[in-house]
PDB file of N, CA and C in Angstrom:
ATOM      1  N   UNK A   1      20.195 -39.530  79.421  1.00  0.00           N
ATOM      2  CA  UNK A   1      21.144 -38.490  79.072  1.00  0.00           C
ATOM      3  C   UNK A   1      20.588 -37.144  79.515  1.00  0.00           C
ATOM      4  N   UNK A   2      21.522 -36.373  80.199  1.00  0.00           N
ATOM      5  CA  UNK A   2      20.975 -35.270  80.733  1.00  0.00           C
ATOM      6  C   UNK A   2      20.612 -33.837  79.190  1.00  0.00           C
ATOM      7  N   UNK A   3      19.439 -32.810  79.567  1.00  0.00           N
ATOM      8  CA  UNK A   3      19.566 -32.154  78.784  1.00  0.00           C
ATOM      9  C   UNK A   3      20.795 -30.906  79.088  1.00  0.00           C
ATOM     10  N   UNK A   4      21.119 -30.371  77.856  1.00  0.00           N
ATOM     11  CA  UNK A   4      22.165 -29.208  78.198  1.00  0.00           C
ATOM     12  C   UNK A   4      21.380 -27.852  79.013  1.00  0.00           C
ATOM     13  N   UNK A   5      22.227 -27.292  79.514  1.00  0.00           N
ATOM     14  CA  UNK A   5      21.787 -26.243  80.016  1.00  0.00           C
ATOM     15  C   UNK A   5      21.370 -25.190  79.051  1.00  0.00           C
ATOM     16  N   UNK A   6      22.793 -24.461  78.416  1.00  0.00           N
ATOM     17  CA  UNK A   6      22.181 -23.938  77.464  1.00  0.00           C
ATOM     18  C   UNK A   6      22.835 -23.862  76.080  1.00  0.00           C
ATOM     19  N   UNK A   7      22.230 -23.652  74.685  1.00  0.00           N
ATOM     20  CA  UNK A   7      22.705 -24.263  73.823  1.00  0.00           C
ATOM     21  C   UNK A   7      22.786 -23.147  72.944  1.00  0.00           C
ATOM     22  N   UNK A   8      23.617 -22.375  72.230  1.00  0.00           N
ATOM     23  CA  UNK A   8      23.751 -21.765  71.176  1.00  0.00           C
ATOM     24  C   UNK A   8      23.085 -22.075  69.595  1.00  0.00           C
ATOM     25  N   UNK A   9      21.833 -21.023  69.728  1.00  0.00           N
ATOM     26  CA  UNK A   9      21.777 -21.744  67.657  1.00  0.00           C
ATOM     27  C   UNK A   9      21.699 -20.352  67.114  1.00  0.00           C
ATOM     28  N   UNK A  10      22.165 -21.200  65.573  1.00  0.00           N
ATOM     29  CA  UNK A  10      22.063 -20.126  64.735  1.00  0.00           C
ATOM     30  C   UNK A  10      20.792 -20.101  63.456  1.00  0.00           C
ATOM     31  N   UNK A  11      19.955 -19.240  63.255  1.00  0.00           N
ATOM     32  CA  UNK A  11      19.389 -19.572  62.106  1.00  0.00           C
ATOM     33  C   UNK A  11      19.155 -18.993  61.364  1.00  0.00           C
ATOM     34  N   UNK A  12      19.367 -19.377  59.899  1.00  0.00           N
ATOM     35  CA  UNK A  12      19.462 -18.772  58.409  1.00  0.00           C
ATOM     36  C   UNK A  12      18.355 -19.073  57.681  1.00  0.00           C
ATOM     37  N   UNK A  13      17.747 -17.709  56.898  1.00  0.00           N
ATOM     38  CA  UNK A  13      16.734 -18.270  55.904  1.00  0.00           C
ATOM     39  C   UNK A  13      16.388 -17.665  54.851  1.00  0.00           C
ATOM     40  N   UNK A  14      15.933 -17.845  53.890  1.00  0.00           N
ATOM     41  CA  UNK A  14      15.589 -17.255  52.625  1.00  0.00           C
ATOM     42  C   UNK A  14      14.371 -16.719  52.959  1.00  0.00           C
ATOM     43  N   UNK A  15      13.771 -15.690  53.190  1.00  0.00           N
ATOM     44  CA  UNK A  15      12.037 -15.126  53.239  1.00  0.00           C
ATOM     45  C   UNK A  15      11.374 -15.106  52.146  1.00  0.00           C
ATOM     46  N   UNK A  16       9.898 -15.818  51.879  1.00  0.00           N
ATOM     47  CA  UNK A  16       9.734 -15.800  50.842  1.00  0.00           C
ATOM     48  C   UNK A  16       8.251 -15.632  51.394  1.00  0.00           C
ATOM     49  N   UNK A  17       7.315 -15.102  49.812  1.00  0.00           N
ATOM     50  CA  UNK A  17       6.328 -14.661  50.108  1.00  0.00           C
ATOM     51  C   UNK A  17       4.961 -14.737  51.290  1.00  0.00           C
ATOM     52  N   UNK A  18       5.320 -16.013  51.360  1.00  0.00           N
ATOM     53  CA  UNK A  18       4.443 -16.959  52.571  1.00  0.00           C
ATOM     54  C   UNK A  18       4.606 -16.754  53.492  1.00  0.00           C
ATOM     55  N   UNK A  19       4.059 -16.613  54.789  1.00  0.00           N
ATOM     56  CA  UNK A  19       4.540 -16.268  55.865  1.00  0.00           C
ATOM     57  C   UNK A  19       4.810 -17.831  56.679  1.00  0.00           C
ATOM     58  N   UNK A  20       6.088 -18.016  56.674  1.00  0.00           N
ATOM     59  CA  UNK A  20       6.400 -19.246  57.820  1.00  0.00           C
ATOM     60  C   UNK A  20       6.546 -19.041  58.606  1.00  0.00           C
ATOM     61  N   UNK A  21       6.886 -20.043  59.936  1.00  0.00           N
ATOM     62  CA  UNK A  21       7.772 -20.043  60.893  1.00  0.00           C
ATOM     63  C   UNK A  21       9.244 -20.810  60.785  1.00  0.00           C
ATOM     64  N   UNK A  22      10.051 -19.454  61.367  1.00  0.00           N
ATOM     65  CA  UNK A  22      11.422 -19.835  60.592  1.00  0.00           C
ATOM     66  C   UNK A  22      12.235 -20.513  62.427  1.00  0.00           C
ATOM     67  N   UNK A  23      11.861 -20.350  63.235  1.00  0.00           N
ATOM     68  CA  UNK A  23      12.409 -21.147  64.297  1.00  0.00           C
ATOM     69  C   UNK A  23      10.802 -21.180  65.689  1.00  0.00           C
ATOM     70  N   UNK A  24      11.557 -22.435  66.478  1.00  0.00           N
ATOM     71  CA  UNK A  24      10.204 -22.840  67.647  1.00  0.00           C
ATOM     72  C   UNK A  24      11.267 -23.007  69.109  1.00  0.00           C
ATOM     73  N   UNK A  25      10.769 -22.537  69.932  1.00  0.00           N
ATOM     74  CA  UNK A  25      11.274 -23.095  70.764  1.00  0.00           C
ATOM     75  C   UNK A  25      10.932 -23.964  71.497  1.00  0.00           C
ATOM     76  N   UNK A  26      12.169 -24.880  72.077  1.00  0.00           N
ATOM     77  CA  UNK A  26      11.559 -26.384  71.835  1.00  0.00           C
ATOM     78  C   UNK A  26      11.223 -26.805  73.552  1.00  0.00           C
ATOM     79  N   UNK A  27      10.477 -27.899  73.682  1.00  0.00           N
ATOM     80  CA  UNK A  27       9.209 -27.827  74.536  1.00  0.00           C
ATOM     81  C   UNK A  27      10.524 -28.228  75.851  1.00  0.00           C
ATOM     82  N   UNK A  28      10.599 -26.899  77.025  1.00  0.00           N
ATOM     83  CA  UNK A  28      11.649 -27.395  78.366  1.00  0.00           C
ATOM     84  C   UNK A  28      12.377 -26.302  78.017  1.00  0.00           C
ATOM     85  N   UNK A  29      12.375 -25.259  76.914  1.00  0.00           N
ATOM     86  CA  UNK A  29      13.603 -24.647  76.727  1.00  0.00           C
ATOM     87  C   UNK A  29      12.951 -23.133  76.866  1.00  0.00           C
ATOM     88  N   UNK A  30      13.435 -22.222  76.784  1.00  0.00           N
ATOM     89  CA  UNK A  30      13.204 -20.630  76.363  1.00  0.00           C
ATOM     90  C   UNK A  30      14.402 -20.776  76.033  1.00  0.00           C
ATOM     91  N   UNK A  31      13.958 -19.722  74.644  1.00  0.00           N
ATOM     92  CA  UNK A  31      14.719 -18.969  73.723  1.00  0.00           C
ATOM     93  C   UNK A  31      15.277 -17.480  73.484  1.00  0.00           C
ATOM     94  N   UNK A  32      16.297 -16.972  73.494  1.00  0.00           N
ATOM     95  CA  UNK A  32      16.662 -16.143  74.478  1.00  0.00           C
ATOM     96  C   UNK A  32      17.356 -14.945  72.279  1.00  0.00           C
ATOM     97  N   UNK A  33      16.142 -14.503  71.930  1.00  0.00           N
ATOM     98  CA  UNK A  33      17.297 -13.913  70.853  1.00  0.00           C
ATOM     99  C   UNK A  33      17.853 -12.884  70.643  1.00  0.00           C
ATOM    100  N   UNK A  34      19.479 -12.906  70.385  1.00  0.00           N
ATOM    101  CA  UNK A  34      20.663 -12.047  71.004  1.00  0.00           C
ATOM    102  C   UNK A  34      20.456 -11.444  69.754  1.00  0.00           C
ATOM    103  N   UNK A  35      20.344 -11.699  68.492  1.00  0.00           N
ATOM    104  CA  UNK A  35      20.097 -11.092  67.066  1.00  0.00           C
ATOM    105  C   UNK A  35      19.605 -11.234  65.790  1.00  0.00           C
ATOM    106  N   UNK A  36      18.773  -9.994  65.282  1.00  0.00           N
ATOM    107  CA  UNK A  36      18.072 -10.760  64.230  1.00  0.00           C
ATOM    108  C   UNK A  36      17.698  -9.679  63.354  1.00  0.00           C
ATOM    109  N   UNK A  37      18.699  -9.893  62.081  1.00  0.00           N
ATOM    110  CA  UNK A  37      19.045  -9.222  61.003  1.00  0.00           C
ATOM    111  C   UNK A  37      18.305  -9.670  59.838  1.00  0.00           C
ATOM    112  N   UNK A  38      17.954  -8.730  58.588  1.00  0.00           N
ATOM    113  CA  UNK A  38      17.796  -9.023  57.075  1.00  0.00           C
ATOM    114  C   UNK A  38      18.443  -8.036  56.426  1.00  0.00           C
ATOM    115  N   UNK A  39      18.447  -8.666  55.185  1.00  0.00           N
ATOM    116  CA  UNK A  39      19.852  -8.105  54.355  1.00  0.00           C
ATOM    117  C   UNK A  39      18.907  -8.179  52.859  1.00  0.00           C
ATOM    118  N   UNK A  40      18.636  -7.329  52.080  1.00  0.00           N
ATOM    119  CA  UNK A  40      18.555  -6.971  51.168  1.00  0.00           C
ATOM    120  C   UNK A  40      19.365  -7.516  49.973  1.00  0.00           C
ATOM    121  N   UNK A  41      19.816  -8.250  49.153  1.00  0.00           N
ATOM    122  CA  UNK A  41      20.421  -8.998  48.517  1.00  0.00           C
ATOM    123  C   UNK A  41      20.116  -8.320  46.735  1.00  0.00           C
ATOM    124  N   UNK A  42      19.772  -7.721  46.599  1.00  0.00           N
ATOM    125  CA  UNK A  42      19.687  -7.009  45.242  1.00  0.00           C
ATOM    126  C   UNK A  42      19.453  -5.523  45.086  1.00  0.00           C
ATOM    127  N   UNK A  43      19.245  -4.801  43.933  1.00  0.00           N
ATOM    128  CA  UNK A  43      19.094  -3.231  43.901  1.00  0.00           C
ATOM    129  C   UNK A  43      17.756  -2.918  44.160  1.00  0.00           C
ATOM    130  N   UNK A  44      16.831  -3.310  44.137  1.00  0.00           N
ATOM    131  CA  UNK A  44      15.381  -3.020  44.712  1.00  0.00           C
ATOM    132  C   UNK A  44      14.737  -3.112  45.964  1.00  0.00           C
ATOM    133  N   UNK A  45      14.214  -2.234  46.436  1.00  0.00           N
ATOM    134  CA  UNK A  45      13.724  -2.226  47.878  1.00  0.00           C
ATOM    135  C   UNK A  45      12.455  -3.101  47.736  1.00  0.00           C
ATOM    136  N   UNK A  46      12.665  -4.211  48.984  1.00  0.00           N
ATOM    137  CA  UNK A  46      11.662  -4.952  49.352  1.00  0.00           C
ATOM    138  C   UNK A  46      11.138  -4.428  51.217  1.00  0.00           C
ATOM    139  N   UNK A  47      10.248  -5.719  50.739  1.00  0.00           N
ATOM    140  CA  UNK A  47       9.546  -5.017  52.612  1.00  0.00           C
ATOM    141  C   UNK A  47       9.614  -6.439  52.955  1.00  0.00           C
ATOM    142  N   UNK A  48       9.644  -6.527  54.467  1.00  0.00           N
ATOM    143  CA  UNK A  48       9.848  -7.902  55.385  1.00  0.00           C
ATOM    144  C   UNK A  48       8.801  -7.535  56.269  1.00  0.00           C
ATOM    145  N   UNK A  49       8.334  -8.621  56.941  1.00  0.00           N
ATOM    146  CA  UNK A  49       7.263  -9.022  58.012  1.00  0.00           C
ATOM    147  C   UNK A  49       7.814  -9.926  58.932  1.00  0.00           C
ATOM    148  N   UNK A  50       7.972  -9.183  60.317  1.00  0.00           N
ATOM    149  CA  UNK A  50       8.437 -10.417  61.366  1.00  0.00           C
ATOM    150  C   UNK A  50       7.159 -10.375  62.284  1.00  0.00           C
ATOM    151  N   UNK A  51       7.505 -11.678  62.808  1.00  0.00           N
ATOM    152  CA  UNK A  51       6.173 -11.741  63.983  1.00  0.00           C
ATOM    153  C   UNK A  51       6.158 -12.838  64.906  1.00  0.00           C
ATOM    154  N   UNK A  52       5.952 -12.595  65.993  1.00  0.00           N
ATOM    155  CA  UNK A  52       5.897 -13.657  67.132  1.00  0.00           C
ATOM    156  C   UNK A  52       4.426 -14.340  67.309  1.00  0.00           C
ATOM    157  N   UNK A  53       5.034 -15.691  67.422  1.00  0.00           N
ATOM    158  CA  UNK A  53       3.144 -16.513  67.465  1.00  0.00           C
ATOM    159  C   UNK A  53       3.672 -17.358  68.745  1.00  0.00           C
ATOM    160  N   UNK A  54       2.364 -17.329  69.405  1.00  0.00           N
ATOM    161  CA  UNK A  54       2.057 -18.060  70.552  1.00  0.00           C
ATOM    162  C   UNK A  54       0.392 -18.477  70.448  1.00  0.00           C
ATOM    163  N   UNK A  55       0.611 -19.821  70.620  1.00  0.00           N
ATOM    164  CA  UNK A  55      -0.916 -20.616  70.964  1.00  0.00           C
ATOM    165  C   UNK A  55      -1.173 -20.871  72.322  1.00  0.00           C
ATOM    166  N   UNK A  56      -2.332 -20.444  72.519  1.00  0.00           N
ATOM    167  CA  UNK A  56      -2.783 -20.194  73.749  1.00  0.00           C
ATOM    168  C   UNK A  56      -4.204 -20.598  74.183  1.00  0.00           C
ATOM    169  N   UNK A  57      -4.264 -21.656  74.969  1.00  0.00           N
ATOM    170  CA  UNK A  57      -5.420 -22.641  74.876  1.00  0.00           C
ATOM    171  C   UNK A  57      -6.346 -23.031  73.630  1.00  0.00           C
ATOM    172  N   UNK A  58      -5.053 -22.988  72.563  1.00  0.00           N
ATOM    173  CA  UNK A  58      -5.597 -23.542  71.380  1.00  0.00           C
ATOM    174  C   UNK A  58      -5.934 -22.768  70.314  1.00  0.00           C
ATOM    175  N   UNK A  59      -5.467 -21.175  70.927  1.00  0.00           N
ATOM    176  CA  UNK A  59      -5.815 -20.052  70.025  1.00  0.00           C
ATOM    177  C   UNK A  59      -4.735 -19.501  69.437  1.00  0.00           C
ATOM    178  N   UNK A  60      -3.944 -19.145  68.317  1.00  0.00           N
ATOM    179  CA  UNK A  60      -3.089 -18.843  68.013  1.00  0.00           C
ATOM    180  C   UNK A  60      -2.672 -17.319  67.915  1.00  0.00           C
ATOM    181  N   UNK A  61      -1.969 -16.544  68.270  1.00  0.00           N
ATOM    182  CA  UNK A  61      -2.062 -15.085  68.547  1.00  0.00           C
ATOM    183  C   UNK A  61      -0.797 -14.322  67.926  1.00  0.00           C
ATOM    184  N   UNK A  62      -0.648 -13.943  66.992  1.00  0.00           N
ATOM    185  CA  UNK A  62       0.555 -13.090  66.391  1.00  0.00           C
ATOM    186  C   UNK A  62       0.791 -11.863  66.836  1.00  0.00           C
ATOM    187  N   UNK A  63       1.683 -11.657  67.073  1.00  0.00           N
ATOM    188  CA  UNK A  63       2.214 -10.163  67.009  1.00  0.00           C
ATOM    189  C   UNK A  63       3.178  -9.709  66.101  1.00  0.00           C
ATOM    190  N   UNK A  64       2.929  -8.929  65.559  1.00  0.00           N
ATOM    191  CA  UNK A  64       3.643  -8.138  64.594  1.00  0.00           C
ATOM    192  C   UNK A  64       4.895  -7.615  64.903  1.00  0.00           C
ATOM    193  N   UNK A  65       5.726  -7.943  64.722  1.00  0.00           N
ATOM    194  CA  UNK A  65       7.045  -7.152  65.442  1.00  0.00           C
ATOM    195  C   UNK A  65       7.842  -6.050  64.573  1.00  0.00           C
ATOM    196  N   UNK A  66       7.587  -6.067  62.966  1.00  0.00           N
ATOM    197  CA  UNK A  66       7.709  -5.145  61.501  1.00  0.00           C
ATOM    198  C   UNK A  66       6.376  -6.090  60.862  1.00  0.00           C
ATOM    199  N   UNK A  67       6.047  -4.933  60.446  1.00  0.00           N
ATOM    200  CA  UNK A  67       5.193  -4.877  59.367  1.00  0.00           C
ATOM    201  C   UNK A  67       5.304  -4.651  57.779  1.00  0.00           C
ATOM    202  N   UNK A  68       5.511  -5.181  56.961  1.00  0.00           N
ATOM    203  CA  UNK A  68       5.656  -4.069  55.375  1.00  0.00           C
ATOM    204  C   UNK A  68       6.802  -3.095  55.927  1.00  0.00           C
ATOM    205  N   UNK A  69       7.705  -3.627  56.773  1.00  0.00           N
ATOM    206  CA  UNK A  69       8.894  -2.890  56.650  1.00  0.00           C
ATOM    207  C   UNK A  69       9.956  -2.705  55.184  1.00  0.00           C
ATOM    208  N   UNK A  70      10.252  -1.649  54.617  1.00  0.00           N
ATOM    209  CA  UNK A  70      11.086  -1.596  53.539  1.00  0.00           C
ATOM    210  C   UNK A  70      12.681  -1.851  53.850  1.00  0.00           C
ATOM    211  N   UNK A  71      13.708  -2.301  53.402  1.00  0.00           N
ATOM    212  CA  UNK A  71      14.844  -3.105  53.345  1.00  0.00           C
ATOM    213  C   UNK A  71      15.246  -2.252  51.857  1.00  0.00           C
ATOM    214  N   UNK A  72      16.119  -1.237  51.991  1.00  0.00           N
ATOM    215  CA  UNK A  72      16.609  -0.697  50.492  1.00  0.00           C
ATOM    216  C   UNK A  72      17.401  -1.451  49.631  1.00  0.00           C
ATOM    217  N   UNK A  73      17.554  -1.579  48.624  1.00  0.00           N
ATOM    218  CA  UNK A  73      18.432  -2.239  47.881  1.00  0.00           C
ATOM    219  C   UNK A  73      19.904  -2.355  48.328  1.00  0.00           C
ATOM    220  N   UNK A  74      20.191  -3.458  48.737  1.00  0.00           N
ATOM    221  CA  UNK A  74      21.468  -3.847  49.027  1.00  0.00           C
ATOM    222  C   UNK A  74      22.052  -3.392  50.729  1.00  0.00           C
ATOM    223  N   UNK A  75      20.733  -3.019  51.536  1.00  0.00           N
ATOM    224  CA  UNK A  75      21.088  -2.566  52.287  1.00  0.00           C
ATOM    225  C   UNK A  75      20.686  -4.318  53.319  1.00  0.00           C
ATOM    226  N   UNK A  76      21.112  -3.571  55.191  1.00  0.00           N
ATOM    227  CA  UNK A  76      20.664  -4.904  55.828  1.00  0.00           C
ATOM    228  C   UNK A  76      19.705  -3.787  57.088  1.00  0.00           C
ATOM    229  N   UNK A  77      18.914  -4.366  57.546  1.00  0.00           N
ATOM    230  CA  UNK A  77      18.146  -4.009  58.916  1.00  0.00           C
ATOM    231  C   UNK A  77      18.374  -4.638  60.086  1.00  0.00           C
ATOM    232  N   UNK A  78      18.220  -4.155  61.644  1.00  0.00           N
ATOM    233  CA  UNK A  78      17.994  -5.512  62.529  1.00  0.00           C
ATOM    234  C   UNK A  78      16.652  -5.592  62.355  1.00  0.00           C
ATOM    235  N   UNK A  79      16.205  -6.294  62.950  1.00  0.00           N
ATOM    236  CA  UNK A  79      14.643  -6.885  63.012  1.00  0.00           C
ATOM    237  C   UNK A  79      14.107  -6.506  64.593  1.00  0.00           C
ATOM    238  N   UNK A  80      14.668  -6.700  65.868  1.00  0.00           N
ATOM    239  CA  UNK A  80      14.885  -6.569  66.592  1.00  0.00           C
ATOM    240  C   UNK A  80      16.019  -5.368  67.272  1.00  0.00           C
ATOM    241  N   UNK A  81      15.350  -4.440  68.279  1.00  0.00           N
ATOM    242  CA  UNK A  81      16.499  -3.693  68.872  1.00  0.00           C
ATOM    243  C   UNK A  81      16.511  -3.554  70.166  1.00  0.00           C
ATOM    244  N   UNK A  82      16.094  -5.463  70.779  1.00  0.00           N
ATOM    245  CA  UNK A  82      16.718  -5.837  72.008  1.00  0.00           C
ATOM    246  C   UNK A  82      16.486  -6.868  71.654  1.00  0.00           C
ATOM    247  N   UNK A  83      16.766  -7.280  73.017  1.00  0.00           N
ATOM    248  CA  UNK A  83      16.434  -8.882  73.174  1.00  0.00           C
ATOM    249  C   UNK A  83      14.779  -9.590  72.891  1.00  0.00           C
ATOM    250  N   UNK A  84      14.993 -10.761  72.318  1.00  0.00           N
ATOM    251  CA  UNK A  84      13.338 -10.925  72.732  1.00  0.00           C
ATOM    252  C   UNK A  84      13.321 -12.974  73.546  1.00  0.00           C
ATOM    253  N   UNK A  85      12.767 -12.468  74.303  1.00  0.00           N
ATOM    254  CA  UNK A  85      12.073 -14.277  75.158  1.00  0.00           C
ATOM    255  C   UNK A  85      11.354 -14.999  74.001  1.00  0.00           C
ATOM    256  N   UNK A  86      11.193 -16.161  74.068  1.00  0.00           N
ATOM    257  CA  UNK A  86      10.367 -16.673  73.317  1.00  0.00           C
ATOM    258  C   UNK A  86       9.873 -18.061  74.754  1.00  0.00           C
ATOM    259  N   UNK A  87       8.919 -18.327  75.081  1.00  0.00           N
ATOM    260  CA  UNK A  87       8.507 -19.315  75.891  1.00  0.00           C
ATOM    261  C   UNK A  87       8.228 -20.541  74.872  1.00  0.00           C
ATOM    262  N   UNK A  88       8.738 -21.615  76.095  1.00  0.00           N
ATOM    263  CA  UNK A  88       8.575 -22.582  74.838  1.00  0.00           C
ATOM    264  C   UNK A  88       7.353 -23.052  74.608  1.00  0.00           C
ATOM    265  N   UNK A  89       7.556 -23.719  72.519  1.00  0.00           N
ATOM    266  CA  UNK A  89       6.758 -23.467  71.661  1.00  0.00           C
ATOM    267  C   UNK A  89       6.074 -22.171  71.347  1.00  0.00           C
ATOM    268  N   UNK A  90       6.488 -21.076  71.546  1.00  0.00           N
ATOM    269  CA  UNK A  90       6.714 -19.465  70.435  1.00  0.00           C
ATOM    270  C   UNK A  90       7.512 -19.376  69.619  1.00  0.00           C
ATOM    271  N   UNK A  91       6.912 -19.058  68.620  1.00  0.00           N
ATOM    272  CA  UNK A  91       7.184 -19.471  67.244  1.00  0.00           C
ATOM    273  C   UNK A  91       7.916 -17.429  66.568  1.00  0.00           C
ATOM    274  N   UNK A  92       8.898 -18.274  65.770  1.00  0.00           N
ATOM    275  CA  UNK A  92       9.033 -16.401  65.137  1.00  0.00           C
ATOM    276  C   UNK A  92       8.859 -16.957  63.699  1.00  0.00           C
ATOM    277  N   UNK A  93       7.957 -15.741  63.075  1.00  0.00           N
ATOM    278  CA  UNK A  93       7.475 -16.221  62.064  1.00  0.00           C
ATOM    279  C   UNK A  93       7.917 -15.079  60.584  1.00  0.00           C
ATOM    280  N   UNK A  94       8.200 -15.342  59.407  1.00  0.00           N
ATOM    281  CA  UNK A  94       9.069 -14.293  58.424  1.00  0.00           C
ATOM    282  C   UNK A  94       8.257 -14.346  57.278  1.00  0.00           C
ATOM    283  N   UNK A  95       8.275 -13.152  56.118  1.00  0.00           N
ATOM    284  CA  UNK A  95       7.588 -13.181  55.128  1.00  0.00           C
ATOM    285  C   UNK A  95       8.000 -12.172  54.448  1.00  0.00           C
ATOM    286  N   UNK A  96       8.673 -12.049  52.938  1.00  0.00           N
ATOM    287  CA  UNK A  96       8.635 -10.745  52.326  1.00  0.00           C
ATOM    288  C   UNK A  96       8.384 -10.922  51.089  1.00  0.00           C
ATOM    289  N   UNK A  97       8.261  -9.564  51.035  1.00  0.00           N
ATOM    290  CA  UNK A  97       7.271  -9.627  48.567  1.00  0.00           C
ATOM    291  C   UNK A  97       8.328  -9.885  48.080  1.00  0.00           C
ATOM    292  N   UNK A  98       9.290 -10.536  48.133  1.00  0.00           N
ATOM    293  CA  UNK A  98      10.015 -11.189  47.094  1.00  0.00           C
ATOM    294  C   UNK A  98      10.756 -12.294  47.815  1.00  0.00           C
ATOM    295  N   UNK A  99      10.351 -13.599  46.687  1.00  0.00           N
ATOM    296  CA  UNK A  99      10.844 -14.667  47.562  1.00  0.00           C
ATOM    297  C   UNK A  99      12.696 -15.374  47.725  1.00  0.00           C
ATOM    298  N   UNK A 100      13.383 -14.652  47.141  1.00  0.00           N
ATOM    299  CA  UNK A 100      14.200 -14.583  46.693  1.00  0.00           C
ATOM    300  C   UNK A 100      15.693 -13.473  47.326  1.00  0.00           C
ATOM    301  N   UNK A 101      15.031 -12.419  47.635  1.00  0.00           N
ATOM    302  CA  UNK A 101      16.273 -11.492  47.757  1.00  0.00           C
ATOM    303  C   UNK A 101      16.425 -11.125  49.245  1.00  0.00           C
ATOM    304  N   UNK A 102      15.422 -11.497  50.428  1.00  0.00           N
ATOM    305  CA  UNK A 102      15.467 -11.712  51.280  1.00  0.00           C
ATOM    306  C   UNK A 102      16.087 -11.959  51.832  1.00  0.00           C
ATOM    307  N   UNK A 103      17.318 -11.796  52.786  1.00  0.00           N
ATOM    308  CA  UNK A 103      18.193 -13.215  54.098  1.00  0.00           C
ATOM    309  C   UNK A 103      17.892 -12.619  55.390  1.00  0.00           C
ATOM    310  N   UNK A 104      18.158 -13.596  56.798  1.00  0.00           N
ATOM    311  CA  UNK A 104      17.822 -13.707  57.601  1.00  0.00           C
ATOM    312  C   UNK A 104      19.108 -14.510  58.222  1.00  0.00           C
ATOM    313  N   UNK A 105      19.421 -13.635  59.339  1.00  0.00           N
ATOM    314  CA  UNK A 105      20.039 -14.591  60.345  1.00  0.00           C
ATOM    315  C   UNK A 105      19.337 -14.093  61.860  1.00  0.00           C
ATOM    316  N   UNK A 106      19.402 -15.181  62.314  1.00  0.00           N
ATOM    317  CA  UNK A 106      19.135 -14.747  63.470  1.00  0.00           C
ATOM    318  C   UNK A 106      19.721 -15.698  64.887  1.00  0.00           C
ATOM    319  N   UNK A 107      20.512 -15.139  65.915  1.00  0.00           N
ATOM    320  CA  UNK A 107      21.224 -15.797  66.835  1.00  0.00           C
ATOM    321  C   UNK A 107      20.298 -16.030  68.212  1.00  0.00           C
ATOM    322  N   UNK A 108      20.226 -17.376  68.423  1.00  0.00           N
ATOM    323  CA  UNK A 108      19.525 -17.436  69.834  1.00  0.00           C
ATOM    324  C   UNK A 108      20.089 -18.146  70.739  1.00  0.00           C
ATOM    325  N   UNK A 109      20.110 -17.957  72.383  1.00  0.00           N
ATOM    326  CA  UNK A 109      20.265 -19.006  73.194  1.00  0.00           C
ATOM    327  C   UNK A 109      18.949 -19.429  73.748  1.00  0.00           C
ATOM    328  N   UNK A 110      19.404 -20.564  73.215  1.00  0.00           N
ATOM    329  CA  UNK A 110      17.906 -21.926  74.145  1.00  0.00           C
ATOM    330  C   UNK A 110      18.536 -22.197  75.533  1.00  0.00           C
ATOM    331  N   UNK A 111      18.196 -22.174  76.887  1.00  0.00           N
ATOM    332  CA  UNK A 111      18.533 -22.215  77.815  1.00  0.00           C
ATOM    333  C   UNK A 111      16.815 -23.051  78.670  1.00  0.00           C
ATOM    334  N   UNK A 112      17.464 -23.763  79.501  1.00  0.00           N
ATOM    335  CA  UNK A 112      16.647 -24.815  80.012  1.00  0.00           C
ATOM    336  C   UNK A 112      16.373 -24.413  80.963  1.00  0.00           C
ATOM    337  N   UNK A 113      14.605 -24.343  80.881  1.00  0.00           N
ATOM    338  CA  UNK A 113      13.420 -24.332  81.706  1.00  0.00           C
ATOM    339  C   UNK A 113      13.856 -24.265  83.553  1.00  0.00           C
TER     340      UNK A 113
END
């Protein structure tokens, strides 16, 4: 079965204190992301952490893309204010001081290698 050329995703997430990785791009593909928002979900200002990881002969390397960025109560941010590549297996990775009031969407095209 042939792979698609290129594929629309969407992804949603709750940020919570830990820093995960909330999407990968998958091994043949680059990831192409068109947008990537958080939204503040209660009256208290929290802070978000985005960051791009790439392993690289076995070494893992983050970049910070926000830091302890603040998100006002009830307000939303982009995360991004362009586009960003992701080569495949680069990882985008999310984290904020409250695990709970956090959201995340973020729109990508995976488009084949």
């Amino acid at each position: 079965m042939a792979l698609a050329l290129n594929v629309f995703k969407t992804v949603t997430k709750v940020a919570t204190t830990s820093s995960v990785g909330i999407y990968t791009a998958p091994t043949g593909y680059s990831g192409v992301v068109l947008l990537a928002q958080a939204a503040n979900t209660d009256g208290n200002s929290h802070v978000v952490n985005f960051a791009h990881k790439r392993s690289k002969a076995g070494i893992a390397v983050t970049t910070e893309l926000l830091s302890n960025y603040p998100i006002q109560g009830y307000d939303t941010v982009s995360l991004l204010q362009g586009k960003l590549i992701l080569q495949s297996t680069d990882a985008l990775v999310l984290s904020a001081d409250n695990s709970s009031s956090v959201k995340v969407v973020i729109s990508i095209l995976e488009t084949l290698n």
